[in-house]
PDB file of N, CA and C in Angstrom:
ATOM      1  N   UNK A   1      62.075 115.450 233.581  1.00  0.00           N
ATOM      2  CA  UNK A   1      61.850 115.081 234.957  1.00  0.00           C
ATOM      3  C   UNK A   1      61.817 113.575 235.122  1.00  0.00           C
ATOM      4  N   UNK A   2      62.342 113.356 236.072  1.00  0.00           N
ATOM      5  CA  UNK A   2      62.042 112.055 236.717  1.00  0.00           C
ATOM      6  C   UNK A   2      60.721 111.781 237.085  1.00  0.00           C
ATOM      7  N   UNK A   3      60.273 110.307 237.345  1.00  0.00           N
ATOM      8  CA  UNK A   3      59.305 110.177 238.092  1.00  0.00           C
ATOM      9  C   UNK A   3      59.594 109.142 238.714  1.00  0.00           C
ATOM     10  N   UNK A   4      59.261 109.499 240.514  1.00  0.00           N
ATOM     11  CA  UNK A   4      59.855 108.018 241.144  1.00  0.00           C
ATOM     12  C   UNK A   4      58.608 107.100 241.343  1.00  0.00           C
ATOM     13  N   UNK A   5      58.739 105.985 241.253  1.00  0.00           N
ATOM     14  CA  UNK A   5      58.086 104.954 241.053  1.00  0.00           C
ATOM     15  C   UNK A   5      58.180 104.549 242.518  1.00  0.00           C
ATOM     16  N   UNK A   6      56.849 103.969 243.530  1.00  0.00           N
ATOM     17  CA  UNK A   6      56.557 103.310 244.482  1.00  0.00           C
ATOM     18  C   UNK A   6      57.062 101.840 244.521  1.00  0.00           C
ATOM     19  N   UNK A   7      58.540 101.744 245.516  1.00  0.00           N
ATOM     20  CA  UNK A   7      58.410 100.321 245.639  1.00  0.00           C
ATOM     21  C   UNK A   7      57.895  99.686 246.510  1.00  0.00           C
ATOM     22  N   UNK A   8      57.555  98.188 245.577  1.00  0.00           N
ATOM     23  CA  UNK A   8      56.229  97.006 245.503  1.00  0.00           C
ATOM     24  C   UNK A   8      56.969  96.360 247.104  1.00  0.00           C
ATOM     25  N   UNK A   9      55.757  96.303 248.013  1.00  0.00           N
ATOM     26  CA  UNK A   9      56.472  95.570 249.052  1.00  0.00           C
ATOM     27  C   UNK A   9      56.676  94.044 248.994  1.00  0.00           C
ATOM     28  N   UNK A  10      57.661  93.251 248.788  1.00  0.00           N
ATOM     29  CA  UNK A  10      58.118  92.135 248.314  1.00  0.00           C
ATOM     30  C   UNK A  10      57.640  90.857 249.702  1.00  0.00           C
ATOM     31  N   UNK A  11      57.374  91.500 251.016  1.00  0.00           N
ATOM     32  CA  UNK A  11      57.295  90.396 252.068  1.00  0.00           C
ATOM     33  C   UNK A  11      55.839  90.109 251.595  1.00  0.00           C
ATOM     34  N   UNK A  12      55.117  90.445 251.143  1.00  0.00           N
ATOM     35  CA  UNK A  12      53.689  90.284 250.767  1.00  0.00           C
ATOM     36  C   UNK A  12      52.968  89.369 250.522  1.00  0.00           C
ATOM     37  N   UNK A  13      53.537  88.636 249.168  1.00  0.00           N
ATOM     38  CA  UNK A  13      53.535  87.750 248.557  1.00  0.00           C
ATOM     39  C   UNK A  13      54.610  86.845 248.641  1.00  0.00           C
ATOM     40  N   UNK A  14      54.865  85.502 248.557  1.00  0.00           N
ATOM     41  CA  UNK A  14      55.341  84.367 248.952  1.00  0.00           C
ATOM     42  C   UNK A  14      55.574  84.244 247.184  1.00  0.00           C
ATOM     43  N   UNK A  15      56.822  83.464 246.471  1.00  0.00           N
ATOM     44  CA  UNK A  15      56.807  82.956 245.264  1.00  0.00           C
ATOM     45  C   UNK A  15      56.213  81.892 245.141  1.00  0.00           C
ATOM     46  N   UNK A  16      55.515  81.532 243.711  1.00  0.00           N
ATOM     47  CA  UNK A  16      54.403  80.115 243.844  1.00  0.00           C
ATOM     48  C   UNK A  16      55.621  79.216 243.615  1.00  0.00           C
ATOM     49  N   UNK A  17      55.418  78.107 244.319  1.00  0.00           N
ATOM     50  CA  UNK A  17      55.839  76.815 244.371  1.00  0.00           C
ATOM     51  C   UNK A  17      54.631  75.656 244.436  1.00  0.00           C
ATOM     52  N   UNK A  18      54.501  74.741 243.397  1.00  0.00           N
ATOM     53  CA  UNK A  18      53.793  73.982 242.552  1.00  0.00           C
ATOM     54  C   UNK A  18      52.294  74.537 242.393  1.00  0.00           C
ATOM     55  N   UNK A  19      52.663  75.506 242.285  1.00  0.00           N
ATOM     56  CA  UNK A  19      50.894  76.714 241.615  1.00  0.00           C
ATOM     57  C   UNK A  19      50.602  77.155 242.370  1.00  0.00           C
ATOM     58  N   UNK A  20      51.457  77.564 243.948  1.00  0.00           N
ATOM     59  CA  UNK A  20      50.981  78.035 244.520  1.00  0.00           C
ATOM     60  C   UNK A  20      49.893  77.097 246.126  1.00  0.00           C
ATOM     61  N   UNK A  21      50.151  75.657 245.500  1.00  0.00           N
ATOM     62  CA  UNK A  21      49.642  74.864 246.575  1.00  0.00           C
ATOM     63  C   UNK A  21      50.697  74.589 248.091  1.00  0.00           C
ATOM     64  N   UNK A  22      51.604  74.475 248.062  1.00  0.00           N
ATOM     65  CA  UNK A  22      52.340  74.805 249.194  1.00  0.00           C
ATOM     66  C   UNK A  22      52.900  75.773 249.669  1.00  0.00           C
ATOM     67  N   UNK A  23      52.712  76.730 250.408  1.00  0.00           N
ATOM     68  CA  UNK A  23      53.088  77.616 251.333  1.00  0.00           C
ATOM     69  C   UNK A  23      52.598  77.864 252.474  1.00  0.00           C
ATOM     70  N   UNK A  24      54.112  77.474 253.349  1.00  0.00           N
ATOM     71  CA  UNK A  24      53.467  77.682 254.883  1.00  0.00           C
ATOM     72  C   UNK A  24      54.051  79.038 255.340  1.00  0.00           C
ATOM     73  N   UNK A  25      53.322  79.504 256.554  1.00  0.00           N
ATOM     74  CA  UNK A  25      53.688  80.686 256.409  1.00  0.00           C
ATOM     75  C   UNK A  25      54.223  80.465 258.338  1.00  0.00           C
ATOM     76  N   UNK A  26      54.089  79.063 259.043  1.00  0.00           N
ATOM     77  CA  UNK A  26      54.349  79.177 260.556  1.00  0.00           C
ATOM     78  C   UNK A  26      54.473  77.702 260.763  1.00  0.00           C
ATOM     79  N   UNK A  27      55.425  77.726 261.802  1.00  0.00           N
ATOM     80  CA  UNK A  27      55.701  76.703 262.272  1.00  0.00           C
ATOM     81  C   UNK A  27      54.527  75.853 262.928  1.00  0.00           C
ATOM     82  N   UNK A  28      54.774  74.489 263.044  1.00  0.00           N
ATOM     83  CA  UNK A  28      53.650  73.358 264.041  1.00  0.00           C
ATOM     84  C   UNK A  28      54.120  73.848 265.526  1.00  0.00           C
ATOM     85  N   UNK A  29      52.939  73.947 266.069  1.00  0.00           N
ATOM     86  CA  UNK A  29      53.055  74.118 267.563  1.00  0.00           C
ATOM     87  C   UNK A  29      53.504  72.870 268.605  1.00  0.00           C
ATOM     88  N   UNK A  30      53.381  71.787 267.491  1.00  0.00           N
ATOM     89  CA  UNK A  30      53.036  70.398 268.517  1.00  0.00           C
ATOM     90  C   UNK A  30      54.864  69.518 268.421  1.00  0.00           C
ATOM     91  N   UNK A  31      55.051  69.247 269.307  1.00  0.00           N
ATOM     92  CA  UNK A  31      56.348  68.332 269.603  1.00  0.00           C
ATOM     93  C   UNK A  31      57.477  69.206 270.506  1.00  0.00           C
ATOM     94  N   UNK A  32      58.279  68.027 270.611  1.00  0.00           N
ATOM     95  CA  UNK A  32      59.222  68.739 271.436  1.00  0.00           C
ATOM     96  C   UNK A  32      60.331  69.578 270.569  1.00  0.00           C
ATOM     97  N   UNK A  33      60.839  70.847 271.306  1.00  0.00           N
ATOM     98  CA  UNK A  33      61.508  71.644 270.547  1.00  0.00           C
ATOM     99  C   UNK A  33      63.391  71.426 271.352  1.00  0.00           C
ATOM    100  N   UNK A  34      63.832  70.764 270.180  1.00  0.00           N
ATOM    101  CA  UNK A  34      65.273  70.988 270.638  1.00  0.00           C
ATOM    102  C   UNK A  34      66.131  71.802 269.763  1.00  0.00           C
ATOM    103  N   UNK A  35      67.021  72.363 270.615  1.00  0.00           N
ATOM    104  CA  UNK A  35      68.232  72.850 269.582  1.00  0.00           C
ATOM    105  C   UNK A  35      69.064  71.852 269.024  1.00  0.00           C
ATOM    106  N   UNK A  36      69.644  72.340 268.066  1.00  0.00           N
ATOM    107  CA  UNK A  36      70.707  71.609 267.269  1.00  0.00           C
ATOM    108  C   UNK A  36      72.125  71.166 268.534  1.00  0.00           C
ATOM    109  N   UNK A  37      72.585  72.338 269.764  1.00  0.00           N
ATOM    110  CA  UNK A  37      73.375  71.967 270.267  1.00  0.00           C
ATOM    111  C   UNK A  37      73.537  70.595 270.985  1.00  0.00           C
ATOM    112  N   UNK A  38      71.916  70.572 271.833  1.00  0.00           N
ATOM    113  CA  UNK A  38      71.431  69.343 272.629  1.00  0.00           C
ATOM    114  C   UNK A  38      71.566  68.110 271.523  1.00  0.00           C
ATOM    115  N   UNK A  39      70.873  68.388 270.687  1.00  0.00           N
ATOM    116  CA  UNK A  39      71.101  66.614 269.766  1.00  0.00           C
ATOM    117  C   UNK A  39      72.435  66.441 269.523  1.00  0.00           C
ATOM    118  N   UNK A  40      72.951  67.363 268.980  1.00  0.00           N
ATOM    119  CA  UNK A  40      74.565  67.098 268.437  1.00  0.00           C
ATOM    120  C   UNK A  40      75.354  66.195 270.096  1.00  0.00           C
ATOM    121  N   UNK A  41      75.441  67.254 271.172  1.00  0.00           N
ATOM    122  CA  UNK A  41      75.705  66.963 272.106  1.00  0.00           C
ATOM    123  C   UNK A  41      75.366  64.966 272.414  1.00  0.00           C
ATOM    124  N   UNK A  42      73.890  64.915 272.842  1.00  0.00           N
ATOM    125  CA  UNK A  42      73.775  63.855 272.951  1.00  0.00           C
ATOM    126  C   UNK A  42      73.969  62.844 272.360  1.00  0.00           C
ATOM    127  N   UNK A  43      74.100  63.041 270.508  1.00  0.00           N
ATOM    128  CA  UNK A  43      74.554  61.893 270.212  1.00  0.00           C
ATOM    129  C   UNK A  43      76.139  61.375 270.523  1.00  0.00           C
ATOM    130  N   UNK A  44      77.165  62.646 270.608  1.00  0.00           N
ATOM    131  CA  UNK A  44      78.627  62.636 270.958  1.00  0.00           C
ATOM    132  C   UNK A  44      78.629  62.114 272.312  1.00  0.00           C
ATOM    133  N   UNK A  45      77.437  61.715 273.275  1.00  0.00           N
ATOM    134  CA  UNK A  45      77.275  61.181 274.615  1.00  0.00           C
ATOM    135  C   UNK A  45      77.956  60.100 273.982  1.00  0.00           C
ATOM    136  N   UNK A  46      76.680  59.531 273.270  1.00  0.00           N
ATOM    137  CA  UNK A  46      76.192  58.082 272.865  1.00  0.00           C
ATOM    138  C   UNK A  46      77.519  57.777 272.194  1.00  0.00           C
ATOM    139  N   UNK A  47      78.319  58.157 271.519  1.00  0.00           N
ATOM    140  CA  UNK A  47      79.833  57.576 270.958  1.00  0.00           C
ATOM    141  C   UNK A  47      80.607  57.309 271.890  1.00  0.00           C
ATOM    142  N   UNK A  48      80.532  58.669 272.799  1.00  0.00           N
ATOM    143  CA  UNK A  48      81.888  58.396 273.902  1.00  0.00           C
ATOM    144  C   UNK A  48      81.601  57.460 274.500  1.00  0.00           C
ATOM    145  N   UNK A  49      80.108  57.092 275.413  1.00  0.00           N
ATOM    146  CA  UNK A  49      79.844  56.547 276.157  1.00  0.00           C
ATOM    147  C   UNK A  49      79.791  54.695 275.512  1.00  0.00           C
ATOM    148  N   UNK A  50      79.296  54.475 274.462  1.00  0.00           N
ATOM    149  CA  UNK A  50      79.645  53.389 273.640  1.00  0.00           C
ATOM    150  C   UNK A  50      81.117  53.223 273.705  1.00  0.00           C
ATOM    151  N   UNK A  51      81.894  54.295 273.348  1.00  0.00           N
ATOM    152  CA  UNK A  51      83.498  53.869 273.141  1.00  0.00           C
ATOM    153  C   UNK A  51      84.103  53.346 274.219  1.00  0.00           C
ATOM    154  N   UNK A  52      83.567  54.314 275.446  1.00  0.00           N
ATOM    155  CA  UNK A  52      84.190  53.732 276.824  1.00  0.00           C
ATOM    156  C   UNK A  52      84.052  52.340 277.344  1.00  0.00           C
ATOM    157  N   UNK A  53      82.603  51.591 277.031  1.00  0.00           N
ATOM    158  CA  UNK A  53      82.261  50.440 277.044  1.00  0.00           C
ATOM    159  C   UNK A  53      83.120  49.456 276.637  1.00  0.00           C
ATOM    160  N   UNK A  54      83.226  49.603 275.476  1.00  0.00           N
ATOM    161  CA  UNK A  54      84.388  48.883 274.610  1.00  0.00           C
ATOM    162  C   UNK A  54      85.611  48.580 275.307  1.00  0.00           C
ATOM    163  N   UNK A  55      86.320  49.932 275.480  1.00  0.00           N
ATOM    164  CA  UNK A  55      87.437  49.765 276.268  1.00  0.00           C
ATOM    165  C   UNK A  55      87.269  49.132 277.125  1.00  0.00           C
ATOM    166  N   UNK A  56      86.783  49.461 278.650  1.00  0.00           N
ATOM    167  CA  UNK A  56      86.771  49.249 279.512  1.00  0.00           C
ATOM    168  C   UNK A  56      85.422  48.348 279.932  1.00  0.00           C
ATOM    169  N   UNK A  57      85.359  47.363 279.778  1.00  0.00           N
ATOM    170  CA  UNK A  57      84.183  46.308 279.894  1.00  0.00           C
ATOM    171  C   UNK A  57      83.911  46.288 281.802  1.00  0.00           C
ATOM    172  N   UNK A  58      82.249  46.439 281.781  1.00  0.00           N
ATOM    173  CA  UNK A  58      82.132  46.426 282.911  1.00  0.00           C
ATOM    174  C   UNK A  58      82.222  45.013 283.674  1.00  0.00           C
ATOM    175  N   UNK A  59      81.682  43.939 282.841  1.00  0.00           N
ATOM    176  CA  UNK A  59      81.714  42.646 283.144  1.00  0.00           C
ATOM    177  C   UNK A  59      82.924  41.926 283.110  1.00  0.00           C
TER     178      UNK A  59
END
């Protein structure tokens, strides 16, 4: 006969990383939350809008 063995629930426990002194288990509540699209976006502002400068001088 077989015998089936209970599997160990693995979300349980966290693997130790430096003995077990760092593990977070949740994010900081505090700051502003952006997506990756908005920053990407705004910095591609900041190029175009720099590039256009260049070209086309307002002064």
């Amino acid at each position: 006969m077989s015998s089936k063995k209970p599997k160990k629930d693995k979300s349980g426990q966290m693997p130790a990383s430096q003995a077990g002194l760092l593990t977070f288990f949740s994010d900081s509540g505090k700051g502003i939350k952006l997506s990756p699209i908005i920053v990407m976006g705004g910095a591609l502002a900041i190029i175009v809008i720099s590039i256009g400068l260049r070209v086309f001088p307002i002064i």
